[in-house]
Protein backbone atom coordinates (compact mmCIF):
# COMPACT_ATOMS: atom_id res chain seq x y z
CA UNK A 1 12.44 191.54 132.22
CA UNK A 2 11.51 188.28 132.88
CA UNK A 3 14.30 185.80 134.21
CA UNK A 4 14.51 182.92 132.17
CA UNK A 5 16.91 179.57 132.05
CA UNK A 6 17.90 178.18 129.02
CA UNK A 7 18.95 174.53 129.12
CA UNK A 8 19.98 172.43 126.24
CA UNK A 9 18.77 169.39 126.86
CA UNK A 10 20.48 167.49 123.83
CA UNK A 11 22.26 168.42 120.53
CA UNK A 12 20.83 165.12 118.84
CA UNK A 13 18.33 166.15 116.06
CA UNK A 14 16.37 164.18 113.26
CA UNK A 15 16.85 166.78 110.78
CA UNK A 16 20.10 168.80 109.51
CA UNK A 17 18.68 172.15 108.54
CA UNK A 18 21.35 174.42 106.94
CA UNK A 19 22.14 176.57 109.36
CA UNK A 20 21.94 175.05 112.67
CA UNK A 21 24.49 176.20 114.27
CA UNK A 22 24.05 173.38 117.68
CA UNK A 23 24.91 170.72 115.15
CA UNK A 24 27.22 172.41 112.27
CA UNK A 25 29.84 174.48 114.55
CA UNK A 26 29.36 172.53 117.75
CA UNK A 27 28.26 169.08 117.44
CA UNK A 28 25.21 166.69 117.39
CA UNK A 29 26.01 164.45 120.05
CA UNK A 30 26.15 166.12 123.66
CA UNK A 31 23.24 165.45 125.87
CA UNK A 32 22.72 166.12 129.72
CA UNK A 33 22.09 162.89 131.45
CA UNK A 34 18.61 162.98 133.03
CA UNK A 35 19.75 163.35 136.90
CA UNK A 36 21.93 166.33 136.35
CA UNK A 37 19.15 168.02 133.78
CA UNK A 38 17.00 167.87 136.61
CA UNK A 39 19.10 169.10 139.24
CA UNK A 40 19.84 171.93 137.19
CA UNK A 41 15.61 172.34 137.12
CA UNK A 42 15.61 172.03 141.01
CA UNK A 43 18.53 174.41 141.84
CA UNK A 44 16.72 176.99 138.73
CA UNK A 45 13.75 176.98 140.78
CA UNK A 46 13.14 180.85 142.65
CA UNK A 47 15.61 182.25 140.82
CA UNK A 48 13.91 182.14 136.89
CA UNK A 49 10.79 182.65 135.94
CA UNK A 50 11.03 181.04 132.94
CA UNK A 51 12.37 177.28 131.73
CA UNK A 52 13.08 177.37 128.36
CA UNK A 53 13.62 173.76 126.84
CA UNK A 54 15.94 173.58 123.57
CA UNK A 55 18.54 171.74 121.68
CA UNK A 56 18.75 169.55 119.44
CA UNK A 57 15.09 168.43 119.23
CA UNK A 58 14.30 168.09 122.54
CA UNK A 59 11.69 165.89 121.66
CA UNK A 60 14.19 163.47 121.10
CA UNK A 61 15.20 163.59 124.51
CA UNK A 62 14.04 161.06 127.16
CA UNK A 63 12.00 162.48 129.78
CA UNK A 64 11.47 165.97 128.55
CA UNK A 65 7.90 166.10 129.63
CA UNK A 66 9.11 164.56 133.31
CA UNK A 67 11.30 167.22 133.45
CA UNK A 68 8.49 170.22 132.38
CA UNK A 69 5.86 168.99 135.04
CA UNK A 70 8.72 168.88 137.52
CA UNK A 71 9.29 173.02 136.60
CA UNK A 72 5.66 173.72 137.24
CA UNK A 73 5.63 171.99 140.74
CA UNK A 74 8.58 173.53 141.84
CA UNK A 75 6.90 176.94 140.95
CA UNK A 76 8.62 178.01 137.35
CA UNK A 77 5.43 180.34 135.99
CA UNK A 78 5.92 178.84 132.73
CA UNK A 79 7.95 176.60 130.41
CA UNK A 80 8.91 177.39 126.90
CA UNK A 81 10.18 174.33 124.19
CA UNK A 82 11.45 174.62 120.79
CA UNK A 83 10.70 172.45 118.58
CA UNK A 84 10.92 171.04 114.78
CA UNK A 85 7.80 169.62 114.99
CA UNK A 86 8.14 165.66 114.40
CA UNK A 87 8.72 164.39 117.05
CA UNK A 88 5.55 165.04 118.93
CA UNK A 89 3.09 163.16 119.11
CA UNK A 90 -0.42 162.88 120.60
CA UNK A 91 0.34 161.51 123.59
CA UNK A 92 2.97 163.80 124.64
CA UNK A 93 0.35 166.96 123.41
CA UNK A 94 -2.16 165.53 125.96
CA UNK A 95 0.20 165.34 128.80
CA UNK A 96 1.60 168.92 128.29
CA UNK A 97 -2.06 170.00 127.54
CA UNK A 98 -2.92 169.20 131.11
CA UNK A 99 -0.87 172.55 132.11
CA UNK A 100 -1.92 175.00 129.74
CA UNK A 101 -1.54 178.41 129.91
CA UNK A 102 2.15 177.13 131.50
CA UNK A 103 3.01 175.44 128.30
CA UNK A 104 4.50 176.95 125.19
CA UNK A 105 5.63 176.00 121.96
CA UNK A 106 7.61 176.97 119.56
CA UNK A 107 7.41 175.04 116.42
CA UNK A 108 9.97 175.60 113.36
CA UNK A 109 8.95 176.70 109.85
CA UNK A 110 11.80 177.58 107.20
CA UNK A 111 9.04 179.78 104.89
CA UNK A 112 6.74 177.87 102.99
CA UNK A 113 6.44 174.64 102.18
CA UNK A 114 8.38 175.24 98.80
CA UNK A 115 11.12 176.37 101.20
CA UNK A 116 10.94 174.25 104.02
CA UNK A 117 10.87 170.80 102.84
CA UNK A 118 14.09 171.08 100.05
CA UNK A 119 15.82 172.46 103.77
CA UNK A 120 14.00 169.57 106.29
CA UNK A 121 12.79 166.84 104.27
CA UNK A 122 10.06 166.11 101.71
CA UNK A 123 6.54 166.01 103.72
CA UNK A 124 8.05 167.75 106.77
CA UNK A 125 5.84 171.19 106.65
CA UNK A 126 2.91 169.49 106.38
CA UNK A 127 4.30 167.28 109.71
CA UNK A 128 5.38 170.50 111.27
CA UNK A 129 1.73 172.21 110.61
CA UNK A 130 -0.33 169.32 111.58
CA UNK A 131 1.67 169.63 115.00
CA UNK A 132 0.60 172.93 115.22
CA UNK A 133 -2.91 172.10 114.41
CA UNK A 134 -2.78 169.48 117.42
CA UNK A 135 -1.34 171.28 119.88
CA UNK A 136 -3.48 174.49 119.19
CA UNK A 137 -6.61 172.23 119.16
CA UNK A 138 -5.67 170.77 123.33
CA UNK A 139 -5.73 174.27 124.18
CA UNK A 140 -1.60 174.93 124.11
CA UNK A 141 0.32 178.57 123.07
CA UNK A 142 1.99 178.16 120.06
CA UNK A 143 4.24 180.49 118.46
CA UNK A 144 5.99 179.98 114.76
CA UNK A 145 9.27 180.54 114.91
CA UNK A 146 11.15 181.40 111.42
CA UNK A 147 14.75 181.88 109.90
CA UNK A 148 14.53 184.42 107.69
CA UNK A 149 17.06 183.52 104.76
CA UNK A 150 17.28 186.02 101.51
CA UNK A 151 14.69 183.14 99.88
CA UNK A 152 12.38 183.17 102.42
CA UNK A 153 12.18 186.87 103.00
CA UNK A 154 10.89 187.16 99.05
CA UNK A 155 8.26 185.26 100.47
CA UNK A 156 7.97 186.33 103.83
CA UNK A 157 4.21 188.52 103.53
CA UNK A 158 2.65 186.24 101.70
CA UNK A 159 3.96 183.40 104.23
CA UNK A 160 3.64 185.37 107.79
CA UNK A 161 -0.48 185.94 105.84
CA UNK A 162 -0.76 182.10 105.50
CA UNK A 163 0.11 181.09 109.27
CA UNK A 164 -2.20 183.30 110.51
CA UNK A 165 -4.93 182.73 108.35
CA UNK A 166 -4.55 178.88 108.50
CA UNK A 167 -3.81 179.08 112.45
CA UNK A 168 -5.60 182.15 113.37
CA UNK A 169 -5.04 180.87 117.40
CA UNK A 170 -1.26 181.00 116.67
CA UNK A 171 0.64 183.12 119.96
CA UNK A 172 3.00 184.92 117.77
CA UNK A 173 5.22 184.62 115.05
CA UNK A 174 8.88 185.32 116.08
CA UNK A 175 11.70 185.55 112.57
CA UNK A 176 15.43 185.55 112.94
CA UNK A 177 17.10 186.83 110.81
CA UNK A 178 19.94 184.47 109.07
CA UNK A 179 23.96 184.86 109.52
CA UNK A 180 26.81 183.19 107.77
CA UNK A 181 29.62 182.31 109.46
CA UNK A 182 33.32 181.09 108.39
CA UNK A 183 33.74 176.94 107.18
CA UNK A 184 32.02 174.65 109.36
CA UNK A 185 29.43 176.67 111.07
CA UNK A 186 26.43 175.40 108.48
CA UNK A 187 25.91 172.58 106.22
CA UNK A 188 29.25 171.82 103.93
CA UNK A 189 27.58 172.55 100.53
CA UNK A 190 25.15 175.23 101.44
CA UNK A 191 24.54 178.31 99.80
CA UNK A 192 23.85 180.58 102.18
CA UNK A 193 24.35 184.44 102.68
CA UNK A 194 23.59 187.46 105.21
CA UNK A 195 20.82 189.60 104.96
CA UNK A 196 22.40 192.87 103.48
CA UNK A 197 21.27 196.54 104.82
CA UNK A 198 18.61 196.97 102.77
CA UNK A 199 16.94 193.47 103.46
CA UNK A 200 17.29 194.18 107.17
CA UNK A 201 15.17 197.10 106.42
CA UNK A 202 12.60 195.50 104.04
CA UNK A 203 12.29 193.19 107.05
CA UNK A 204 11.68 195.70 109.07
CA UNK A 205 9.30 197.57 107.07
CA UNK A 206 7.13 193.64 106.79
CA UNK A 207 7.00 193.48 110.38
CA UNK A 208 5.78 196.52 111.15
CA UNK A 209 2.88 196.28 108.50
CA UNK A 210 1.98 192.63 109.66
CA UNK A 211 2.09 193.98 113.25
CA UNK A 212 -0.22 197.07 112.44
CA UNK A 213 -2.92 194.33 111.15
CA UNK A 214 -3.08 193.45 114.83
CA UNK A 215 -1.21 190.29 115.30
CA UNK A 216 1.41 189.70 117.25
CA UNK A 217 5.23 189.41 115.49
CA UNK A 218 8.75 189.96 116.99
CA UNK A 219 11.78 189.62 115.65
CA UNK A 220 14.46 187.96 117.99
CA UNK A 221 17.93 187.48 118.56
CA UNK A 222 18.69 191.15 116.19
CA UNK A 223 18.20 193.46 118.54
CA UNK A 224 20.44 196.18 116.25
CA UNK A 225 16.71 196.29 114.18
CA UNK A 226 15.25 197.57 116.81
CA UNK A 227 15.87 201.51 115.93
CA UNK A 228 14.38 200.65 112.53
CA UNK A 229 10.95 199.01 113.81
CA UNK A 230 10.24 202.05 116.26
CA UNK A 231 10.89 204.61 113.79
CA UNK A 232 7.99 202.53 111.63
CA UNK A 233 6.12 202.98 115.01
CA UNK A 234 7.11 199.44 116.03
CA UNK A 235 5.56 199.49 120.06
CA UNK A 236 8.33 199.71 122.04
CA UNK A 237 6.74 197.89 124.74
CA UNK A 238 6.97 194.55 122.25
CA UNK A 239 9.99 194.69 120.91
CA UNK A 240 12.36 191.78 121.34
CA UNK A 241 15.51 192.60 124.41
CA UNK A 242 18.62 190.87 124.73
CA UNK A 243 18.98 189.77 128.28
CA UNK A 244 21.98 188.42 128.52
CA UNK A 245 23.48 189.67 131.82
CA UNK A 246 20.11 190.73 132.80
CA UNK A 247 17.77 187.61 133.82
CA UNK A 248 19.07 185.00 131.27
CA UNK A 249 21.75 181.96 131.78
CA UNK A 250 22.11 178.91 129.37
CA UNK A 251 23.16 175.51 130.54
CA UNK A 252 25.02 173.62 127.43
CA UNK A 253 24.29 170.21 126.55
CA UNK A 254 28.14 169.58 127.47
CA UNK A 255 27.40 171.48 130.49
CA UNK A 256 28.86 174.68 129.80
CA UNK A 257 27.02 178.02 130.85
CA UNK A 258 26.77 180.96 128.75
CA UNK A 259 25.10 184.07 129.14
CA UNK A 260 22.15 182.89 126.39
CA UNK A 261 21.86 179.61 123.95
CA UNK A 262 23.38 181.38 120.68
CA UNK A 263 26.19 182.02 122.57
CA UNK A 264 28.91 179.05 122.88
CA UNK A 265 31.41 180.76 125.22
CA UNK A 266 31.93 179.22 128.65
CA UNK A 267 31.53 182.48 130.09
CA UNK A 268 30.70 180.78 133.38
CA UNK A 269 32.57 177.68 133.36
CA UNK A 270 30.99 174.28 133.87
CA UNK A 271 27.68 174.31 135.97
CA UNK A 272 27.74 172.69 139.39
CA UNK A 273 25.61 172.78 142.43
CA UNK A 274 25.39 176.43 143.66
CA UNK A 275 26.65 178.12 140.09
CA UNK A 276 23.37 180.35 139.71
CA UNK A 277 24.28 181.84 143.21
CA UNK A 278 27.73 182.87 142.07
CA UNK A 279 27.25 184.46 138.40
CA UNK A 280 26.32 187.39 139.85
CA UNK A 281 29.91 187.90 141.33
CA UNK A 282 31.28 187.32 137.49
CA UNK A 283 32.99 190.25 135.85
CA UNK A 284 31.56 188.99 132.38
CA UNK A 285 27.87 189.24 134.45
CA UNK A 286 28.52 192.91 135.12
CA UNK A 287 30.21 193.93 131.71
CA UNK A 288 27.08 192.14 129.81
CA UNK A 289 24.40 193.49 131.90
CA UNK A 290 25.62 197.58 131.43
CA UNK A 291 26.33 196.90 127.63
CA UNK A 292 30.01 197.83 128.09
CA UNK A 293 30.88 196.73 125.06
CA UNK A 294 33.16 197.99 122.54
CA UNK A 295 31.63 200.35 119.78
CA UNK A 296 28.18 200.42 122.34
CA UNK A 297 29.11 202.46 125.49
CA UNK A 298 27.63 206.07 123.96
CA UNK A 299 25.64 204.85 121.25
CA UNK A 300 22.22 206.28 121.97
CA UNK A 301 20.60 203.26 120.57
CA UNK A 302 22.81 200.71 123.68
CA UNK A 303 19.09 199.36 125.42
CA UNK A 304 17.29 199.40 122.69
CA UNK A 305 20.27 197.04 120.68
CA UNK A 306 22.55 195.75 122.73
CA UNK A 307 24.15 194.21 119.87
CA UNK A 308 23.86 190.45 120.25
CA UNK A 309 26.45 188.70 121.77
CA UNK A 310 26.31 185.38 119.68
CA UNK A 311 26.27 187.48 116.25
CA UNK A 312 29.66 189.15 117.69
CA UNK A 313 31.28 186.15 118.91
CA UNK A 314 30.83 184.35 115.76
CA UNK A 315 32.14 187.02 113.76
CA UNK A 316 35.57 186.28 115.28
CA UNK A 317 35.88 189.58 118.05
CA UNK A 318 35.55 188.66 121.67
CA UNK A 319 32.43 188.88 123.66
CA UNK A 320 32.63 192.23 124.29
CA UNK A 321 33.80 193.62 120.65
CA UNK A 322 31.51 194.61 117.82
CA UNK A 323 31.86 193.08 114.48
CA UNK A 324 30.53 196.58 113.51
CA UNK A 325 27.70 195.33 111.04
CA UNK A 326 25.45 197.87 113.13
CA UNK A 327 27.56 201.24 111.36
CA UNK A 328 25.41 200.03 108.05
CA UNK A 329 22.31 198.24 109.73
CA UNK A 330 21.27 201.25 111.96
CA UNK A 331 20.77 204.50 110.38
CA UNK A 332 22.83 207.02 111.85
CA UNK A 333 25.49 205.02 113.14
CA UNK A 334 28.22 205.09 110.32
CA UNK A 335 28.41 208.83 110.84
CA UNK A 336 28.19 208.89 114.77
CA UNK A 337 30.77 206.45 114.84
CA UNK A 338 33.16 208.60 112.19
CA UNK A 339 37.12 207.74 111.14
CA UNK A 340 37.56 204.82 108.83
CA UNK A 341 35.28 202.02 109.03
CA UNK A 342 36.23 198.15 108.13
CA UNK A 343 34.36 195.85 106.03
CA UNK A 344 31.41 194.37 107.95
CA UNK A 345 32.65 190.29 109.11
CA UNK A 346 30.34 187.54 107.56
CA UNK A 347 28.54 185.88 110.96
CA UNK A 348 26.76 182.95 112.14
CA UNK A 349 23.49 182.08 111.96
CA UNK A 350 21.90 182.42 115.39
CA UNK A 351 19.33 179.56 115.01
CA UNK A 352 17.93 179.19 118.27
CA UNK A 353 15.29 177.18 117.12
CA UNK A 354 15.62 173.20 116.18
């Protein structure tokens, strides 16, 4: 697995999507000042293969693209940045253009455009895709990155047929699929609700038909779907690994260091110079990286799921409980686990994408 280092750049953000759980259950405000961002770059450097830019927009931060040709001379193979899509303009396209191949984006899309814009703002998927259309055309990697929301999974084959038809250079497609969590953790007003059981496994049964057409789809931050997609024949080899404990550290916008973005626990305090060294003597490092977890220890299905962490944590256990959604998600699992089983908790939605 490769290592990778997520830092939040900012929580600030042009648009309020629904869901978002940066702004909603944490806040829209933090941002790293520039001079510790990039001493958490320099000090990153040997030790992850990956930078992966988020927030927020982190568009909207000053200096981003300072910071990304900084990664690539101090030797990160590549950089990764999430984005919404409107704050990127031509100018900033050229400049990242310069390193491509090193370069990646992920831009945003809430379904179609009948779907997206009553979420982001009237005009904004047409904002979104000519971003796309700009960045593919200077030669960059581009992946579309999707919540998948009860709505938009009625429309999700027709939509995932559209991208790649309209943007037939695209990377990838990559769909998470939505969570609900308690007051405060999405818009106040929203109407939003889990994917039940058999959704999870209509999703699964899309993916694996879009993937079998040859393109290239994963579906991140659920690993507990993975046992459904490789019993459809879903390549192993592709699937989408949790690897928190194993490769992965986030850096907060508030400076607080969790095992992965989704997940808001200060599991390893407040960075400071030499931090990255010292994670590896953590308890929490060891106890996420073998999947002891509670529930997980002999499930037969513990590497391929994992169980996110962040789907857990906002269910109300502790980061190494199980909010038990899995006993009706993954076939096989209500029976292995036998005795009397609660009521699966209502969760958050892990929107790791601005």
């Amino acid at each position: 697995m490769e290592r990778m280092l997520d830092l939040e750049l900012t929580r600030r953000c042009n648009l309020r999507c629904d869901y978002c759980f940066v702004g909603w259950s944490r806040d829209w405000h933090a941002q790293l000042p520039f001079e510790v961002a990039e001493a958490i770059v320099r000090e990153g450097a040997g030790r992850f293969e990956i930078l992966h830019l988020t927030g927020g927009e982190p568009f909207s931060y000053r200096g981003i693209v300072d910071l990304v040709e900084l990664a690539l001379e101090l030797g990160y193979g590549s950089v990764l940045i999430n984005t919404n899509g409107t704050m990127l303009g031509p100018e900033t396209i050229e400049r990242l253009a310069v390193h491509q191949g090193r370069v990646k984006l992920t831009v945003s899309f809430d379904g179609p455009r009948e779907l997206h814009d009553p979420v982001r703002g009237e005009g904004r998927f047409d904002e979104a895709d000519a971003t796309v259309e700009r960045a593919l055309g200077a030669g960059l990697a581009v992946t579309v990155m999707t919540v998948v929301t009860p709505a938009v999974l009625e429309r999700l084959p027709e939509f995932l047929i559209e991208r790649a038809q309209r943007h037939p250079r695209l990377a990838g497609i990559t769909l998470f699929p939505v969570g609900v969590g308690p007051s405060g953790s999405q818009k106040p007003g929203a109407e939003l609700a889990n994917l039940s059981a058999g959704e999870i496994s209509a999703l699964a049964a899309v993916v694996s038909l879009f993937r079998s057409s040859g393109r290239r789809i994963v579906v991140g931050a659920f690993p507990m779907i993975n046992p459904l997609l490789l019993a459809l024949g879903y390549p192993e080899e592709e699937l989408y690994q949790c690897t928190a404990g194993r490769g992965r550290v986030c850096v907060h916008a508030d400076g607080s260091v969790s095992p992965c973005h989704p997940v808001r626990d200060p599991v390893y305090g407040k960075w400071e110079r030499g931090l990255f060294e010292r994670i590896a003597s953590f308890e929490a490092q060891r106890r996420l990286a073998q999947r002891d977890f509670e529930g997980c220890r002999t499930c037969r299905h513990r590497e391929s799921c994992g169980h996110c962490r962040a789907f857990v944590t906002a269910s109300g256990a502790d980061l190494y409980g199980n909010d038990r959604v899995c006993l009706d998600v993954v076939p096989g699992r209500r029976e292995e686990a036998g005795g009397p089983v609660a009521e699966p908790r209502r969760h958050l939605a892990l929107r790791v994408l601005p």
